[in-house]
N, C-alpha and C. Protein backbone atom coordinates (compact mmCIF):
# COMPACT_ATOMS: atom_id res chain seq x y z
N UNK A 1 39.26 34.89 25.71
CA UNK A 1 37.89 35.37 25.59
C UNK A 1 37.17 34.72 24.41
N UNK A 2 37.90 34.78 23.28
CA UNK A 2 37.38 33.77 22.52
C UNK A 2 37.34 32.63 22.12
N UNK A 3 38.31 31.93 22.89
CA UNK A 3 37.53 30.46 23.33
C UNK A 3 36.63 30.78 23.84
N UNK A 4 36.31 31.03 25.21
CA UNK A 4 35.20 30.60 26.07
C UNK A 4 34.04 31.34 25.26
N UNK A 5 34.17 31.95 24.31
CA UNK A 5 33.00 32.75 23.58
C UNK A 5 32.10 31.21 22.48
N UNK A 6 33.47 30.84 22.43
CA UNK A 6 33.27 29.96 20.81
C UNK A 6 32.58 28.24 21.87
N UNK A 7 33.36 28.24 22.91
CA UNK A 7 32.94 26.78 23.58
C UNK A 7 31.66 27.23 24.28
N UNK A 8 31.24 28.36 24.52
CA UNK A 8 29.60 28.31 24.57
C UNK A 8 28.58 28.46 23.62
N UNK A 9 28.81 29.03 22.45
CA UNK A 9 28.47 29.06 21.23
C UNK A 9 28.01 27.00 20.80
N UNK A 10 28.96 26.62 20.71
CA UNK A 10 29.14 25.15 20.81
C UNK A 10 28.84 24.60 21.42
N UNK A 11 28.87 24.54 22.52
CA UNK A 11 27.93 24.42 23.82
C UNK A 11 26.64 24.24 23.40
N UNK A 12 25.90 25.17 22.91
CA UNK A 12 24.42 25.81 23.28
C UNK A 12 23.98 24.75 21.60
N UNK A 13 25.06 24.94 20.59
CA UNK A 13 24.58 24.12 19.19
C UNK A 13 24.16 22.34 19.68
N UNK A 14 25.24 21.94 20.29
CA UNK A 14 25.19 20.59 21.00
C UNK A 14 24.04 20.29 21.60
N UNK A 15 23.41 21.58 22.51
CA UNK A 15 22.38 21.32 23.19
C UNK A 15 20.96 21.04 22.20
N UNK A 16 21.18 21.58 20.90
CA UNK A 16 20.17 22.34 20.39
C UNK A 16 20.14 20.99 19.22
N UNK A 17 21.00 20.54 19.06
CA UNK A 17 21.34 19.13 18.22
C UNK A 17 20.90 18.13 18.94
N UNK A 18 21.35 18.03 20.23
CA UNK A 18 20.73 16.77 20.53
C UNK A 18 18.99 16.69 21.12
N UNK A 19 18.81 17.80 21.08
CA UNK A 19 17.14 18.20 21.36
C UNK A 19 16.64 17.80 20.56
N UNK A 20 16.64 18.35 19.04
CA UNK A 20 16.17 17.51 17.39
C UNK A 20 16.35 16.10 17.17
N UNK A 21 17.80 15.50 17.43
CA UNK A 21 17.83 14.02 17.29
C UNK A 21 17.04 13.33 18.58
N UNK A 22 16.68 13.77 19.40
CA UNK A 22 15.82 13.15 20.54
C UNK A 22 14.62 13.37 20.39
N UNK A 23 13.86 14.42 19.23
CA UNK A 23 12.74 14.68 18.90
C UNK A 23 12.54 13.60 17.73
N UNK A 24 13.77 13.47 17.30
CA UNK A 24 13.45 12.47 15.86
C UNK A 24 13.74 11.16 16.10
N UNK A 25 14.46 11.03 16.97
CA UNK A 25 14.28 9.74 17.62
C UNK A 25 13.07 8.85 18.22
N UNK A 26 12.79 10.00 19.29
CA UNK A 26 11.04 9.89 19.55
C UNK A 26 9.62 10.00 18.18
N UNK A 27 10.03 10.46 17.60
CA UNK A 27 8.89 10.41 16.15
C UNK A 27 8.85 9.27 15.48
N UNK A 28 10.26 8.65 15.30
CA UNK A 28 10.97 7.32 14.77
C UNK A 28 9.96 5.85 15.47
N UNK A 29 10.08 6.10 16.99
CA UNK A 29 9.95 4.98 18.23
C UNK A 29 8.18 5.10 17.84
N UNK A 30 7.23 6.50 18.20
CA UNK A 30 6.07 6.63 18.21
C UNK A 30 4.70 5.98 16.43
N UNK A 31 6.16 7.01 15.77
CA UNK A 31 5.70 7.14 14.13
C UNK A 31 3.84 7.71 13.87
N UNK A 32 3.82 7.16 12.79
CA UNK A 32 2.71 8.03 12.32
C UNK A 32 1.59 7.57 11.29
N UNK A 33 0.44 7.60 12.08
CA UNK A 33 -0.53 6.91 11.56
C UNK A 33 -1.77 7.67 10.58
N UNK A 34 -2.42 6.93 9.60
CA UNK A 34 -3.31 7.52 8.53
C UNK A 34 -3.92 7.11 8.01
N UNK A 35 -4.72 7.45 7.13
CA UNK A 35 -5.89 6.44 6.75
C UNK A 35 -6.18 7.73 5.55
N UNK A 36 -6.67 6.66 4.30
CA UNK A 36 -7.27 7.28 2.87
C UNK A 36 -7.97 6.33 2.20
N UNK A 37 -9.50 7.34 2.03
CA UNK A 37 -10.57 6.13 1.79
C UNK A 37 -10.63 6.81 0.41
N UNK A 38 -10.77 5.26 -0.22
CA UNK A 38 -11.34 5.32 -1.92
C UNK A 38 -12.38 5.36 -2.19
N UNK A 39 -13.32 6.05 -2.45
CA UNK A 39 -15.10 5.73 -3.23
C UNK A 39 -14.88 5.46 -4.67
N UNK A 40 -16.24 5.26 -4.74
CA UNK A 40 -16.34 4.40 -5.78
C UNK A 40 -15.38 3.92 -6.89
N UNK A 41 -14.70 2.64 -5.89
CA UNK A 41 -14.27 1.97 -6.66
C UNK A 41 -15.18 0.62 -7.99
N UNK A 42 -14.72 0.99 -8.92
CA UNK A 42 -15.46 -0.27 -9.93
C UNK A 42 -15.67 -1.47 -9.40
N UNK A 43 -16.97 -2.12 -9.50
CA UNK A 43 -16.73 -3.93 -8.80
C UNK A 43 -16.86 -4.34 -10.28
N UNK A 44 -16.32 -5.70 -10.45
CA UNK A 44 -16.41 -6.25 -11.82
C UNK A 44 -17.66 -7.48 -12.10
N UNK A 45 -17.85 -7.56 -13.12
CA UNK A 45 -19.41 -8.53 -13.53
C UNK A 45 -18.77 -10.29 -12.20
N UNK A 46 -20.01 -10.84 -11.78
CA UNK A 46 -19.82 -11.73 -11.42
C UNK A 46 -18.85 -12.46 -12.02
N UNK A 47 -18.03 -13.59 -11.58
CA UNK A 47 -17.10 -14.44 -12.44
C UNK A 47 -15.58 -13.51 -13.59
N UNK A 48 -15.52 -12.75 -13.21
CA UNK A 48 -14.72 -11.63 -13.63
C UNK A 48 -13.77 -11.31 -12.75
N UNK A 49 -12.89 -11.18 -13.29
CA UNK A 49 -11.38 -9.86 -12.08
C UNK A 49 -11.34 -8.52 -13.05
N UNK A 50 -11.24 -7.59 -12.47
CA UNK A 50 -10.99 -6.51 -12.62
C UNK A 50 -9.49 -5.84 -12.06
N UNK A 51 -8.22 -5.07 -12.62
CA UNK A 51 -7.16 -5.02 -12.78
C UNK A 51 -6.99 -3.72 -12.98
N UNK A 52 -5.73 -3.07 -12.34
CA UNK A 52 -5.35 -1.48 -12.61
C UNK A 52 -4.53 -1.68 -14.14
N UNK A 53 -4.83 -0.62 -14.76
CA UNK A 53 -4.32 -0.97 -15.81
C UNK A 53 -2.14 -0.33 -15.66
N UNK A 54 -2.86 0.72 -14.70
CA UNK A 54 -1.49 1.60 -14.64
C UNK A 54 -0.47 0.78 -13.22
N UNK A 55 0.49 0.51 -13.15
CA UNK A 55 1.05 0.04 -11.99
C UNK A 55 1.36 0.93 -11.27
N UNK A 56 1.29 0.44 -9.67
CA UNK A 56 1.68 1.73 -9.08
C UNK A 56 2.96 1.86 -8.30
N UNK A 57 3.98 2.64 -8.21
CA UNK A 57 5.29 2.74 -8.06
C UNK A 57 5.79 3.77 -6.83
N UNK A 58 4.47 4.44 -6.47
CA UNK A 58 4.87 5.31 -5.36
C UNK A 58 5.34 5.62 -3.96
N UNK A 59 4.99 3.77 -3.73
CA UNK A 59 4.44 3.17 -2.17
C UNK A 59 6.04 2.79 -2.03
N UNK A 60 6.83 3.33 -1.16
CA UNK A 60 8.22 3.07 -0.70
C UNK A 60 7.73 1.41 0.36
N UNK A 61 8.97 1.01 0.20
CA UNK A 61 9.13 -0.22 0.93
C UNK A 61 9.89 0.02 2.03
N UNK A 62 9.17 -0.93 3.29
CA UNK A 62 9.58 -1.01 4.28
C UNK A 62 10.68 -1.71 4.39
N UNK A 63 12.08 -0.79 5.28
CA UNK A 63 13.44 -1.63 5.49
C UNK A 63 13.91 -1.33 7.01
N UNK A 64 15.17 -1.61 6.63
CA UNK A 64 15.72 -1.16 8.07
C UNK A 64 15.50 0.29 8.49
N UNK A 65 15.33 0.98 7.65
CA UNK A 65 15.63 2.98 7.91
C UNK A 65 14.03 3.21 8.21
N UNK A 66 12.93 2.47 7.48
CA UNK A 66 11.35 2.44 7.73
C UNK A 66 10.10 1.42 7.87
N UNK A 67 9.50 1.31 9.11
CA UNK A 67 8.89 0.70 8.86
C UNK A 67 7.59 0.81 8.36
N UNK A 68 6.48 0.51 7.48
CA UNK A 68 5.43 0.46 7.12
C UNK A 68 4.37 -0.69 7.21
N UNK A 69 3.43 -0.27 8.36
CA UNK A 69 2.31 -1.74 7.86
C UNK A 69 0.93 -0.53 7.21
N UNK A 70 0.30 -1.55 6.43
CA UNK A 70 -1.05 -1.09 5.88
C UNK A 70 -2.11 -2.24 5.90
N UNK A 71 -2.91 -1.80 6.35
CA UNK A 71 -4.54 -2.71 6.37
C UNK A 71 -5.37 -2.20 5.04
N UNK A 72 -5.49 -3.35 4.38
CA UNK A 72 -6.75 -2.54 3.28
C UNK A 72 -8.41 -3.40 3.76
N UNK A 73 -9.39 -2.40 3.53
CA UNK A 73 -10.47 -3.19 3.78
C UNK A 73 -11.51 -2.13 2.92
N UNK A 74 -12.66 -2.96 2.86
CA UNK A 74 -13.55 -2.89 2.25
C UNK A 74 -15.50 -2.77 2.61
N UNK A 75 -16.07 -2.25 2.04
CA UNK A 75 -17.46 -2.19 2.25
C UNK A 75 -18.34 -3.12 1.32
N UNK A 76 -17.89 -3.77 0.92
CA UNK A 76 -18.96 -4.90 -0.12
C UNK A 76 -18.07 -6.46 0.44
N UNK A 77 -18.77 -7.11 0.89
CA UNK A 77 -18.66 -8.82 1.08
C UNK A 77 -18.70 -9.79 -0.01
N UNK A 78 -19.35 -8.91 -1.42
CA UNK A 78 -18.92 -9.76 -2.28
C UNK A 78 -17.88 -9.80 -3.43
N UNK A 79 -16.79 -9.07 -2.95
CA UNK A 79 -15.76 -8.71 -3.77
C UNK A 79 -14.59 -9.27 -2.52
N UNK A 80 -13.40 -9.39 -3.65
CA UNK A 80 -12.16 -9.49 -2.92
C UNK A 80 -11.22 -8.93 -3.70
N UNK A 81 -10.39 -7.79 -2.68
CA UNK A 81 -8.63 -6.99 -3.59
C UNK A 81 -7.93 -8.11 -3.07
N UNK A 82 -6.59 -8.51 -4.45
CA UNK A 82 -5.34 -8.95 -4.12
C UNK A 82 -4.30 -7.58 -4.68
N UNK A 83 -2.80 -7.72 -4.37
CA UNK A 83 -1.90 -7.12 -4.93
C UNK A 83 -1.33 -8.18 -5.91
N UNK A 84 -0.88 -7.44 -6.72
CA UNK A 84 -0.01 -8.68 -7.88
C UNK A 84 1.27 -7.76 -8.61
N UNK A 85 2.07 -8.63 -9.02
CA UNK A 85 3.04 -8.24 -9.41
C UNK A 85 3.09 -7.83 -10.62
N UNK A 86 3.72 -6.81 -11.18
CA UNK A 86 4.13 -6.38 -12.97
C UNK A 86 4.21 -7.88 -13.48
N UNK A 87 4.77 -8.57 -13.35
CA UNK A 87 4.67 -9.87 -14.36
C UNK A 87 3.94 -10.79 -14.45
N UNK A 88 3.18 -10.66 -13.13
CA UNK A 88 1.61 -11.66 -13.00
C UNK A 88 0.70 -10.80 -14.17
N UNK A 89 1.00 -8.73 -13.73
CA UNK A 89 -0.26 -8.21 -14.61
C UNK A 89 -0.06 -8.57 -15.94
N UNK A 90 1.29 -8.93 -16.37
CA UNK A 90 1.78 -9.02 -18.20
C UNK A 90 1.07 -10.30 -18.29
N UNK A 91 1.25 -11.31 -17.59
CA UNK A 91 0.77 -12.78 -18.06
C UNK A 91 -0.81 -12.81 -17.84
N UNK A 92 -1.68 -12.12 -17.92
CA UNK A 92 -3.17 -11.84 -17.81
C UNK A 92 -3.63 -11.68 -19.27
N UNK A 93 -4.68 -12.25 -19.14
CA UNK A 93 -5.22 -12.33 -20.97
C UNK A 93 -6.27 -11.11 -20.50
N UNK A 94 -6.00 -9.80 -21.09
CA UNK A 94 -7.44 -9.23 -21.52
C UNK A 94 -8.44 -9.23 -22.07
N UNK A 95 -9.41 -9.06 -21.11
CA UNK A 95 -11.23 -9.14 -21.75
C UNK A 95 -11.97 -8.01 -22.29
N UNK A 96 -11.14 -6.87 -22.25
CA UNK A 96 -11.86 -5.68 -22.05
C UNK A 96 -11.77 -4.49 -20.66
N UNK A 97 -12.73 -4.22 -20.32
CA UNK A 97 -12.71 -2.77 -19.15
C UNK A 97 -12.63 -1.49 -19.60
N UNK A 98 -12.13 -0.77 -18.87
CA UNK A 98 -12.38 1.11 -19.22
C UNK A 98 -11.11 1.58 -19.41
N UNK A 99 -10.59 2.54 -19.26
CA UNK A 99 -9.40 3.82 -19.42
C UNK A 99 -9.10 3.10 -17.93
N UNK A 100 -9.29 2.66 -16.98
CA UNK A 100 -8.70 2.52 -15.56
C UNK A 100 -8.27 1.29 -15.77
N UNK A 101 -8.90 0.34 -16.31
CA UNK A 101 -8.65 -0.83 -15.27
C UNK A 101 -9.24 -1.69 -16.10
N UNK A 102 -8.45 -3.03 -16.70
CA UNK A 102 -8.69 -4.10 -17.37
C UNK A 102 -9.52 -5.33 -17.07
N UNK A 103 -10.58 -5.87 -17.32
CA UNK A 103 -11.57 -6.91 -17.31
C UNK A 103 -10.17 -8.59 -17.53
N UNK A 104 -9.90 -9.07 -16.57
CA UNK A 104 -9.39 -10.39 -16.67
C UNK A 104 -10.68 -11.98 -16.23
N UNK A 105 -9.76 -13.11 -16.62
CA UNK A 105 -10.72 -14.09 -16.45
C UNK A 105 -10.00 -14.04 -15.18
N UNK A 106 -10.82 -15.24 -14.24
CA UNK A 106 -10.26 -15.14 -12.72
C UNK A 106 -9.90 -16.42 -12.15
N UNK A 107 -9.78 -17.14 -13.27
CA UNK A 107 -8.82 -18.52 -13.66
C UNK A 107 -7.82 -18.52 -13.43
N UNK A 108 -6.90 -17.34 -13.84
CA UNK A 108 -5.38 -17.25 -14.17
C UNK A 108 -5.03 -17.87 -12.53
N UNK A 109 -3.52 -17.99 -12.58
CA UNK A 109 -3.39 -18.69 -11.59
C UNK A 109 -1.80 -17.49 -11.32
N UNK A 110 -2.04 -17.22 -9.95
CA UNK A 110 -1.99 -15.30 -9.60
C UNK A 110 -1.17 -15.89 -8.11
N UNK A 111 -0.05 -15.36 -7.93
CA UNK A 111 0.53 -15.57 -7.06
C UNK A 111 0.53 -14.07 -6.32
N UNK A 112 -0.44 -14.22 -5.48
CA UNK A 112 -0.62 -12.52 -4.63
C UNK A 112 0.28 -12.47 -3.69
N UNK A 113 0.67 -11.00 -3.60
CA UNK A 113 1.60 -10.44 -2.73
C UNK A 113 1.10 -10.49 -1.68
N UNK A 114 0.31 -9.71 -1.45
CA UNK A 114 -0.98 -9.99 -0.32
C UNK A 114 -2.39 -9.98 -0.82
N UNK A 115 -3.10 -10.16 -0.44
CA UNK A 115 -5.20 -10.17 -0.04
C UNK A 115 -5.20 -11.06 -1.12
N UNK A 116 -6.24 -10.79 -2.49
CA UNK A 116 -6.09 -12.08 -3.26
C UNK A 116 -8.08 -12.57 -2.79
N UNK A 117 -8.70 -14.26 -3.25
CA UNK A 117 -9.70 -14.35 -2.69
C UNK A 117 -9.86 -14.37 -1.62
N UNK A 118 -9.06 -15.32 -0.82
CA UNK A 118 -9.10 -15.94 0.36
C UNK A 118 -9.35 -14.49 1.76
N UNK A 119 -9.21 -12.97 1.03
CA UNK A 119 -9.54 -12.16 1.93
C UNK A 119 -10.82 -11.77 1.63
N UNK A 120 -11.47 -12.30 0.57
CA UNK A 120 -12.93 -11.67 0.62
C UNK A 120 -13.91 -12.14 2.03
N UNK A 121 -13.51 -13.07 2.84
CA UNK A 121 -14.61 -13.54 4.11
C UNK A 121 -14.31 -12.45 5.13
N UNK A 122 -13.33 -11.85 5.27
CA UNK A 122 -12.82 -10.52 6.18
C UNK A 122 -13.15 -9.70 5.22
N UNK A 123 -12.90 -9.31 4.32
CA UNK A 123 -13.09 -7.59 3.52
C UNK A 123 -12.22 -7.12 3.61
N UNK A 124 -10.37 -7.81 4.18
CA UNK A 124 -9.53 -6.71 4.35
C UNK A 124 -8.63 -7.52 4.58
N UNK A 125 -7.19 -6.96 4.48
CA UNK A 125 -5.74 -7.75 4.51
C UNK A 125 -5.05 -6.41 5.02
N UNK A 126 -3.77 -7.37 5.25
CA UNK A 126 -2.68 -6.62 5.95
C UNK A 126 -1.48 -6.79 5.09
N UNK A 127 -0.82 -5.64 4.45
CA UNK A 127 0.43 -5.85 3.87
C UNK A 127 1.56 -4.81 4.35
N UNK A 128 2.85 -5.42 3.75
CA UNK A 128 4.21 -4.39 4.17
C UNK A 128 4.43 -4.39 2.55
N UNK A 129 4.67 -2.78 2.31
CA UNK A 129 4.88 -2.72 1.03
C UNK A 129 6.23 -3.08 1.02
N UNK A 130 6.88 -3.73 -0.39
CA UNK A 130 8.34 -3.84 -0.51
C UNK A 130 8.88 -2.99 -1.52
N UNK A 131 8.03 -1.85 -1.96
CA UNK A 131 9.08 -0.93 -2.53
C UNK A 131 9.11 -1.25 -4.22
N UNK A 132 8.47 -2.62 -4.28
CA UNK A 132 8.20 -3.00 -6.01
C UNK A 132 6.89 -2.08 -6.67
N UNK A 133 6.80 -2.13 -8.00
CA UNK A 133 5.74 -1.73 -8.29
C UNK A 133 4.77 -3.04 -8.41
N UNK A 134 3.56 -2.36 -8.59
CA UNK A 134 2.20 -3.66 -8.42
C UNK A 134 1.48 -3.05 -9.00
N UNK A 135 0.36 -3.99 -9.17
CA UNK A 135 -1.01 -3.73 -9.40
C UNK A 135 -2.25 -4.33 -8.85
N UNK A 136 -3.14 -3.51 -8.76
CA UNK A 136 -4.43 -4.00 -7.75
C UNK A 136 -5.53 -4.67 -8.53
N UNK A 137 -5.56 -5.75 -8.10
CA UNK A 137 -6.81 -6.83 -8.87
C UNK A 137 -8.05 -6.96 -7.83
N UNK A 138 -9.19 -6.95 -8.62
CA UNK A 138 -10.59 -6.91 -7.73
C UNK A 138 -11.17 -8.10 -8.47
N UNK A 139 -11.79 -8.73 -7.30
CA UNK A 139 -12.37 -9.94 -8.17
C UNK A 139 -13.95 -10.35 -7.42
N UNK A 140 -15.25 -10.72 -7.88
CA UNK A 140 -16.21 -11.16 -7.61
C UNK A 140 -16.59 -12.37 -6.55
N UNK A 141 -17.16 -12.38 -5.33
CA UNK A 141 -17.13 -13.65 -4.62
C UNK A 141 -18.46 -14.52 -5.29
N UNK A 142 -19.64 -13.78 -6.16
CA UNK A 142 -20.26 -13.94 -6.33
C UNK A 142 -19.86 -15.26 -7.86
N UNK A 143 -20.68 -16.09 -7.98
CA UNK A 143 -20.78 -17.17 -9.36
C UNK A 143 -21.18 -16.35 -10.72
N UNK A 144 -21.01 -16.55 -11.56
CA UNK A 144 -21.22 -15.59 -13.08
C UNK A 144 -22.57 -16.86 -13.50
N UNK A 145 -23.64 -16.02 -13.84
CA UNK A 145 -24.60 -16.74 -13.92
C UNK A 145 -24.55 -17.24 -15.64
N UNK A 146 -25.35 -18.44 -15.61
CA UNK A 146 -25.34 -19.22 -17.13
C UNK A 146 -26.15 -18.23 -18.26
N UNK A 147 -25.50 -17.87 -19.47
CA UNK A 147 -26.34 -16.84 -20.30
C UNK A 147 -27.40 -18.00 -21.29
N UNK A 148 -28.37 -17.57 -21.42
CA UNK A 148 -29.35 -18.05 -22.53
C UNK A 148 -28.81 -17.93 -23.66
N UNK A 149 -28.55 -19.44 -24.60
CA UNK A 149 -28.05 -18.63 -25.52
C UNK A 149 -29.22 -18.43 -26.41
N UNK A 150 -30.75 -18.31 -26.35
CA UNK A 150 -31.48 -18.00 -27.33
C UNK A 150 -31.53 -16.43 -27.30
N UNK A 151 -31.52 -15.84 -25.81
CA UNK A 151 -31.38 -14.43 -25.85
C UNK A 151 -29.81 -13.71 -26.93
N UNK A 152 -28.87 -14.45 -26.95
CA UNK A 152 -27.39 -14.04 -27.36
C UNK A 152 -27.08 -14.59 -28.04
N UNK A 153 -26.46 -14.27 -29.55
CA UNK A 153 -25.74 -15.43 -30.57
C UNK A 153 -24.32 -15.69 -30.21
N UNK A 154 -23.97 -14.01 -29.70
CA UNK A 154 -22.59 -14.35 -29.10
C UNK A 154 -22.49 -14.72 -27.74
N UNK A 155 -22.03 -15.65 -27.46
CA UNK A 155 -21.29 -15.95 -25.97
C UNK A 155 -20.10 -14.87 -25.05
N UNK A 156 -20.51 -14.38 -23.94
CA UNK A 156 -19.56 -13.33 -23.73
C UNK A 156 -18.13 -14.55 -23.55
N UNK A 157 -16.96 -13.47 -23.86
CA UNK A 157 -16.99 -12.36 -23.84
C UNK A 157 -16.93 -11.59 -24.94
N UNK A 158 -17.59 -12.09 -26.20
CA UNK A 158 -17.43 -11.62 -27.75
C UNK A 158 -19.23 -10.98 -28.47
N UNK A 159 -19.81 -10.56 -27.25
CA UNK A 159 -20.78 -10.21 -27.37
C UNK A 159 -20.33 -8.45 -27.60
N UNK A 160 -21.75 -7.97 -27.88
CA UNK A 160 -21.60 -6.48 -28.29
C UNK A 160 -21.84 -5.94 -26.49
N UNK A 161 -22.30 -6.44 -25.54
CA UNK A 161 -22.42 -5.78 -24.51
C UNK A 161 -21.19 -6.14 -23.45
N UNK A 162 -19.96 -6.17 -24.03
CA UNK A 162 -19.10 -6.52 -23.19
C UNK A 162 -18.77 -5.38 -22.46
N UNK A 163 -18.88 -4.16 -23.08
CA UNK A 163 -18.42 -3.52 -21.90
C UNK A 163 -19.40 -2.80 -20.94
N UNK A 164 -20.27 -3.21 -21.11
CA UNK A 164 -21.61 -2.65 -20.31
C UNK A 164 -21.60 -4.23 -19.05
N UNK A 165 -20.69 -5.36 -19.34
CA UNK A 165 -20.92 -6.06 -18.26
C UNK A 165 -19.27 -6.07 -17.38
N UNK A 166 -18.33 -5.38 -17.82
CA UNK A 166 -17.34 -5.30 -16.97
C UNK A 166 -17.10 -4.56 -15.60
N UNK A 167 -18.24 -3.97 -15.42
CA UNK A 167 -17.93 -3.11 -14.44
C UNK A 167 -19.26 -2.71 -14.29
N UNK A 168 -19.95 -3.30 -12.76
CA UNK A 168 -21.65 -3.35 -12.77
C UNK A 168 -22.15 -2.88 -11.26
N UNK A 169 -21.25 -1.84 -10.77
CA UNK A 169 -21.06 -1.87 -9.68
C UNK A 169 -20.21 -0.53 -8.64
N UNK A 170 -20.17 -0.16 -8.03
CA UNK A 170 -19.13 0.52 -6.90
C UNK A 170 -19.06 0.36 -5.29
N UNK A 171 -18.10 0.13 -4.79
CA UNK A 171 -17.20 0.20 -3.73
C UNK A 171 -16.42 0.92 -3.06
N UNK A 172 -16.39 1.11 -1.60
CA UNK A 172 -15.53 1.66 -1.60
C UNK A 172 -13.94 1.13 -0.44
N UNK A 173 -13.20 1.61 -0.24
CA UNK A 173 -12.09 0.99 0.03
C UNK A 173 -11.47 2.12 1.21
N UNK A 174 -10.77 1.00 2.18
CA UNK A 174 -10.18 2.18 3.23
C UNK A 174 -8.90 1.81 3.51
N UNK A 175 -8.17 2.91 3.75
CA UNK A 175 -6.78 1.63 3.74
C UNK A 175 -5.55 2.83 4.67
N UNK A 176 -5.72 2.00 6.00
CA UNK A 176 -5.31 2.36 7.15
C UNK A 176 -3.60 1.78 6.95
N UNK A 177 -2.69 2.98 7.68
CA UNK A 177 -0.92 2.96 7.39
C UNK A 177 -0.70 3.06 8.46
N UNK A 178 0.73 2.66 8.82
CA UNK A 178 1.50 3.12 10.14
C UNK A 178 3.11 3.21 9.85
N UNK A 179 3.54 4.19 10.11
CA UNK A 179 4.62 4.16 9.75
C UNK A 179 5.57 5.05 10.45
N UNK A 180 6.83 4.01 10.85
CA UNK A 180 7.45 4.57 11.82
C UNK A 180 9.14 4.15 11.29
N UNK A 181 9.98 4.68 12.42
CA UNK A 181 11.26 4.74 12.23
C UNK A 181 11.99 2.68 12.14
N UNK A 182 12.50 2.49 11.25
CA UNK A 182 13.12 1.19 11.24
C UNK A 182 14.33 1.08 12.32
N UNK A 183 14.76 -0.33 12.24
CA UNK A 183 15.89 -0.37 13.78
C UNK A 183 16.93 0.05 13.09
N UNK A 184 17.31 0.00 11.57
CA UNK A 184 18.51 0.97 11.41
C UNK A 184 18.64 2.17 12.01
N UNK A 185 17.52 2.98 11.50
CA UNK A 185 16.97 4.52 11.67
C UNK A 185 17.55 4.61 13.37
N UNK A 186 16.37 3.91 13.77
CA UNK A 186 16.65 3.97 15.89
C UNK A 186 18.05 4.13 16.34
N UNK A 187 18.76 3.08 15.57
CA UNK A 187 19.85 2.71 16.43
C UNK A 187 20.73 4.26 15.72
N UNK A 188 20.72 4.06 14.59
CA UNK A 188 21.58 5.18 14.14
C UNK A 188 21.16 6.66 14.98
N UNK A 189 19.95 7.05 15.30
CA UNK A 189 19.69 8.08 15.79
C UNK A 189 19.94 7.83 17.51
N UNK A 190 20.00 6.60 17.71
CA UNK A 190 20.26 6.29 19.64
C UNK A 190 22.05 6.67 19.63
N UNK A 191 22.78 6.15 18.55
CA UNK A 191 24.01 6.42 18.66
C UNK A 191 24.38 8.04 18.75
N UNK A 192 23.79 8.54 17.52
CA UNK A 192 23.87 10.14 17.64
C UNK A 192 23.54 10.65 18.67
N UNK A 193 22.93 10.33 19.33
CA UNK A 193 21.93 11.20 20.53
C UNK A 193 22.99 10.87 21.57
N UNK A 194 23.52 9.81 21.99
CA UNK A 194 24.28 9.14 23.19
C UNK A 194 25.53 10.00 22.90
N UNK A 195 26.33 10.22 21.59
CA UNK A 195 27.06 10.63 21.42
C UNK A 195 27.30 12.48 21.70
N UNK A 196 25.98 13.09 21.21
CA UNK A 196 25.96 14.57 21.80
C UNK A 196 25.63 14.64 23.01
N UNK A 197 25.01 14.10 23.77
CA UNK A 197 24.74 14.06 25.15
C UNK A 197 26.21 13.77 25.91
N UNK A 198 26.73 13.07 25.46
CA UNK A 198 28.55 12.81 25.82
C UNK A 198 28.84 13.85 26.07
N UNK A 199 28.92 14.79 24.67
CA UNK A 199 29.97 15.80 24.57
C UNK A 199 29.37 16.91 24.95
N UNK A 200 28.52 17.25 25.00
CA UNK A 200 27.86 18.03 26.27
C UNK A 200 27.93 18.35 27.33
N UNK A 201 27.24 16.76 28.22
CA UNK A 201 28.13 16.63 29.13
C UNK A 201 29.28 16.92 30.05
N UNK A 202 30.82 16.58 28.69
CA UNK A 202 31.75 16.83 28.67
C UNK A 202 32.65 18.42 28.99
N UNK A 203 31.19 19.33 28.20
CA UNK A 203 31.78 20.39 27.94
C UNK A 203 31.46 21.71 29.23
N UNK A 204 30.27 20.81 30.02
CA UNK A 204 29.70 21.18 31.29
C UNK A 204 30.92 21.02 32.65
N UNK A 205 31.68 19.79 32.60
CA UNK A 205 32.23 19.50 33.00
C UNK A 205 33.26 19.98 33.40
């Protein structure tokens, strides 16, 4: 009596196990999509990049167990975001900027993870995060116009209005995710699932 008490008990868990791994399997295959828009983001003075000062470390990287794509895009045509790395942001000479986000020249020579100029003619790029930390650089499509120097003794950027020209501007930013189960994840959850469905099966039998 108590076997057959305990092998339906077991029975009914099996059933109830492989229902969840076939639900999470299917969530894995479908995954899950989102979107979070930024306002007013800072644009920086013509001829300028603008830089997070803080890196950001939160964004998990896509592997075998997850996949992640993200689109970033934008509402101003005359700006362009790149991503850059902690050691691109260290090798950046500061100009100035606010409590957020550092004023760079846009000279430096910046090996982007993704977007960068070459996405300012779209307004938007496509990246897979890898799980590093980064930082987000904004830069001007626009030319930095020639200053008078009879109006200015100082030449920026050693003028007294430097920080009234770092940041002359706002934007805003949208930045669409998808994220679903990796082929580790799949396969590991196709094995589990094949495997309680077995013994199920088995126990029907």
């Amino acid at each position: 009596m108590k076997k057959h008490w305990l092998r339906v008990v077991m029975g009914k868990v099996k059933s109830i196990l492989s229902a969840v791994v076939g639900l999470l399997l299917l969530g894995s295959l479908i995954g899950y999509s989102g979107q979070e828009i930024i306002p007013d983001v800072p644009k920086p003075d013509a001829g300028l990049c603008g830089v997070t000062k803080e890196a950001f470390d939160t964004v998990p990287g896509a592997s075998a167990l997850l996949d992640i794509e993200v689109e970033v895009s934008w509402d101003d045509n005359t700006v362009w975001i790149g991503i850059i790395s902690v050691d691109d942001y260290n090798s950046l000479e500061k100009l100035g900027g606010n409590s957020e986000g550092e004023i760079v020249s846009c000279d430096s020579r910046i090996e982007f993870i993704a977007g960068g100029p070459s996405s300012g003619s779209d307004s938007k790029f496509d990246w897979i995060p890898d799980g590093e930390e980064f930082h987000i650089m904004i830069g001007s499509l626009e030319d930095a116009e020639e200053e008078d120097d009879e109006d200015d003794d100082d030449p920026w950027p050693f003028s007294s209005q430097k920080n009234s020209q770092s940041f002359i501007d706002e934007f805003n930013v949208t930045v669409n995710y998808d994220v679903s189960g990796g082929w580790g994840a799949i396969l590991v959850l196709f094995a589990i699932e094949i495997t309680l469905v077995y013994f199920t099966l088995l126990d029907k039998s």
